[in-house]
Protein backbone atom coordinates (compact mmCIF):
# COMPACT_ATOMS: atom_id res chain seq x y z
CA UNK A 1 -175.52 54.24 -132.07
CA UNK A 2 -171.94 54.62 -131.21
CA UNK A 3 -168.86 52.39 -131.00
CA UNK A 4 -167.37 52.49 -127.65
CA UNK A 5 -163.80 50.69 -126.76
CA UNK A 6 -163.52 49.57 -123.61
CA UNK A 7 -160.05 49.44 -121.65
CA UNK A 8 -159.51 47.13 -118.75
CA UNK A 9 -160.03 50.13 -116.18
CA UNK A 10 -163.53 51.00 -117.56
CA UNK A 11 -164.54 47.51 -118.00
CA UNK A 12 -164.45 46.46 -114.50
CA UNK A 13 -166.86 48.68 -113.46
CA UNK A 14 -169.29 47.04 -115.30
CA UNK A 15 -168.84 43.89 -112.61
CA UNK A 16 -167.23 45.84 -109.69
CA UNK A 17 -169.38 48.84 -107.86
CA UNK A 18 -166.87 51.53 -107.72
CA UNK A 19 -166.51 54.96 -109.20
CA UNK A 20 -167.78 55.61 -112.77
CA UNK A 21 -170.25 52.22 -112.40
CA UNK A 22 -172.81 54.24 -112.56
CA UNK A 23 -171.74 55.85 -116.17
CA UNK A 24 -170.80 52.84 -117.35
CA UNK A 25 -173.99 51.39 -117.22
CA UNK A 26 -175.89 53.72 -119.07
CA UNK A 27 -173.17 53.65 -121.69
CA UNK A 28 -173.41 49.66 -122.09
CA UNK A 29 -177.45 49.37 -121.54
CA UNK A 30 -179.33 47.77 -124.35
CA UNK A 31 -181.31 51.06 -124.14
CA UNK A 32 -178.29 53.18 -125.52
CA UNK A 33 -177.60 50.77 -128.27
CA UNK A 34 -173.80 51.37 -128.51
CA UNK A 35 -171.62 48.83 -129.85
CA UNK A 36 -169.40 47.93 -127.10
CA UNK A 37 -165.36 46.54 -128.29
CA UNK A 38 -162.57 45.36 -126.16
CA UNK A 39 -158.86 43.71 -126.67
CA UNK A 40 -158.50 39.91 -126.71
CA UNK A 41 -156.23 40.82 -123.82
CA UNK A 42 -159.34 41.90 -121.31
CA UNK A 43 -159.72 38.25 -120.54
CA UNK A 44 -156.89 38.20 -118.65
CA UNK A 45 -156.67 42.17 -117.55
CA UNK A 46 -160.07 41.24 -115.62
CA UNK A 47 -159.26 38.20 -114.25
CA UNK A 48 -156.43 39.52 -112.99
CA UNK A 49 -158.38 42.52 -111.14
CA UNK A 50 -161.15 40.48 -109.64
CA UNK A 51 -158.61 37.56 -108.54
CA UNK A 52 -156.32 40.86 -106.77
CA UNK A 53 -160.16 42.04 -105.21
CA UNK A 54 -160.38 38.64 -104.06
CA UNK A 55 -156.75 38.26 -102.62
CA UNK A 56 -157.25 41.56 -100.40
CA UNK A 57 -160.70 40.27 -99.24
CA UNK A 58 -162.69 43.08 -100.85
CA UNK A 59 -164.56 40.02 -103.16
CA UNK A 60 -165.58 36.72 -102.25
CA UNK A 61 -164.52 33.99 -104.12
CA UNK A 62 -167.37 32.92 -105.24
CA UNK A 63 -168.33 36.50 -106.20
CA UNK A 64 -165.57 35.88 -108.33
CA UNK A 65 -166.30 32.87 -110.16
CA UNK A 66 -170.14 34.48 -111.04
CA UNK A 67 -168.67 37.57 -112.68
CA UNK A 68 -165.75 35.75 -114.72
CA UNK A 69 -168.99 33.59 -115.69
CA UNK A 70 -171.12 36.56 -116.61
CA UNK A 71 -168.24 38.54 -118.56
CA UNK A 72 -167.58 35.41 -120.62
CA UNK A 73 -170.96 35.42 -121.39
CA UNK A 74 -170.87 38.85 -122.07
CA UNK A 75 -167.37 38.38 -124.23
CA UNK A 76 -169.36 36.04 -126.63
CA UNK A 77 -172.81 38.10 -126.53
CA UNK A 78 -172.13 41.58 -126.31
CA UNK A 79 -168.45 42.62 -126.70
CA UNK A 80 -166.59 43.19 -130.33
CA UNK A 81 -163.50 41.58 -129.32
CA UNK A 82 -160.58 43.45 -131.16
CA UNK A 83 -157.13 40.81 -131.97
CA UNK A 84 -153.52 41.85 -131.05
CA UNK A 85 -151.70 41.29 -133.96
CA UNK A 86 -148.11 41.93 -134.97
CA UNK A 87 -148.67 45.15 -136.47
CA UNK A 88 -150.64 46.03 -132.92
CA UNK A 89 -148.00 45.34 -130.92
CA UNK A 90 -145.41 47.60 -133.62
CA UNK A 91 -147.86 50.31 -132.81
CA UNK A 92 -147.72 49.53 -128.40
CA UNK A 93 -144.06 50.38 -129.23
CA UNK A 94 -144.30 53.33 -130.68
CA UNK A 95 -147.05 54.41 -127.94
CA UNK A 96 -144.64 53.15 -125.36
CA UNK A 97 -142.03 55.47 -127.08
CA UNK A 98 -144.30 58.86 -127.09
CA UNK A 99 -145.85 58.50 -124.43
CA UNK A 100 -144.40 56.83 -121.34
CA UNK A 101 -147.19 53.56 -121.42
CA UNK A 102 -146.82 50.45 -119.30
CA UNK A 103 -147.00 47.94 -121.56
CA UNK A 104 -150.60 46.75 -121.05
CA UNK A 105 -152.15 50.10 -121.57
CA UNK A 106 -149.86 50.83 -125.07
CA UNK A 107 -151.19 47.13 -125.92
CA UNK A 108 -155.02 48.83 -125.23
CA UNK A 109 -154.43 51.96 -127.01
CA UNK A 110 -152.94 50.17 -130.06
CA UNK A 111 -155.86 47.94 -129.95
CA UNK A 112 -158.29 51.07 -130.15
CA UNK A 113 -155.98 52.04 -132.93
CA UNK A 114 -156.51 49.02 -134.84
CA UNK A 115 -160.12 48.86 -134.49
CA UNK A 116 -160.18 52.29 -135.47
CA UNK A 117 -158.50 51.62 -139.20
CA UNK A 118 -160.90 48.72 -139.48
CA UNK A 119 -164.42 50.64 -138.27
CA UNK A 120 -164.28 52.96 -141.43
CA UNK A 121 -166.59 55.86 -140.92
CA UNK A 122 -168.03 55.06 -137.68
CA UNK A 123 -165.03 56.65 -134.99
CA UNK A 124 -164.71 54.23 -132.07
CA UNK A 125 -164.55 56.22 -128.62
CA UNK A 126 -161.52 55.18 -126.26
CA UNK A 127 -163.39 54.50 -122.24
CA UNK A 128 -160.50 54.26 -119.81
CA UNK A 129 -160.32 55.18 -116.38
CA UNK A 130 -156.45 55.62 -116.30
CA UNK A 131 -155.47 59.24 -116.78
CA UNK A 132 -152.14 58.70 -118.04
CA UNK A 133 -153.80 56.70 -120.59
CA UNK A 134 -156.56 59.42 -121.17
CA UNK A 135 -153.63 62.10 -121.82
CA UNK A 136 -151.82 59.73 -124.07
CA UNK A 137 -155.07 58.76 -126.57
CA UNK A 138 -155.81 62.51 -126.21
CA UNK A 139 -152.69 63.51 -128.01
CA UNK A 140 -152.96 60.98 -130.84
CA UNK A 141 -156.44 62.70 -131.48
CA UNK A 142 -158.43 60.10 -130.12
CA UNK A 143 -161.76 60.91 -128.63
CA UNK A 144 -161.83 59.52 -125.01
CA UNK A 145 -164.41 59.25 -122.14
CA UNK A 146 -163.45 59.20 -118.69
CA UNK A 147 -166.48 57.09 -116.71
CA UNK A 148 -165.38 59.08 -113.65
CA UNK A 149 -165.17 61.99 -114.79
CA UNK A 150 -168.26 64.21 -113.75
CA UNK A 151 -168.08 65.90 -117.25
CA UNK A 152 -168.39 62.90 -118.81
C-alpha cells in the first residue's frame, strides 16, 4: 500500500474524462489499496475547475452539482485531507522563491511537504499533472507521478 498526494490537476481526473483518467483510476481503486491525501485547499481548486467546465459549456450544470456531491463524499470517505498551516505557507514561499510557482501550486507542494514530515517512514508520492510543478517537486527530491505520462 502506498501513500499517494493528490494535486488539484490529478484530482480532477478522477470526476472529469480527460487525459491520465484512465491512470488515475487504477491508482485510486479500492483494488490498489493506496492511501489517497490532498490539501484542504482542493475544495475550492475543484470547484473552481468544474464551475470554469461548466462556464465554457463543456459540463452541464447539473453534471456539476453530482460530482461536487460525490467528491465531498469522497473528501470525508476516502481522501487524507492534509491542513495549510503557517509553517506551510513559510514553506509555499520559499517554493515560490526556487522555483518560479504560482501561488496555488507552491501552496500544493508545501502541502506534500508537510504531509511528508508527518507520514514518518511511509514516503508520500506527489500526482500532478502540471509539469512545471513536476520539475519543481523533482528537484526537492520528491518522488512524483505524472497520470499522463505514458511512463507512468
Amino acid at each position: 500500500m502506498s501513500l499517494y498526494y493528490l494535486d488539484t490537476s490529478a484530482l480532477v481526473k478522477l470526476y472529469v474524462r480527460e487525459p491520465g483518467t484512465e491512470q488515475m483510476l487504477r491508482l485510486t481503486s479500492q483494488a490498489a489499496r493506496n492511501q489517497l491525501a490532498v490539501l484542504a485547499l482542493a475544495r475550492v481548486e475543484i470547484r473552481s475547475a468544474l464551475r470554469r467546465r461548466e462556464r465554457a459549456g463543456e459540463i452541464a450544470s447539473r453534471v456539476v452539482v453530482q460530482l461536487l456531491e460525490r467528491f465531498q463524499h469522497h473528501l470525508e470517505a476516502v481522501f487524507m485531507r492534509q491542513g495549510i498551516t503557517e509553517a506551510t505557507l513559510e514553506d509555499a514561499c520559499g517554493l515560490v522563491d526556487r522555483h518560479g510557482l504560482f501561488a496555488l501550486d507552491a501552496i500544493q507542494l508545501a502541502g506534500y511537504l508537510a504531509l511528508r514530515t508527518s507520514s514518518g517512514a511511509n514516503t508520500p508520492i506527489f500526482v500532478s499533472a502540471d509539469k512545471q510543478l513536476l520539475e519543481a517537486a523533482e528537484s526537492e527530491s520528491i518522488p512524483v507521478l505524472d497520470p499522463c505520462s505514458s511512463t507512468s
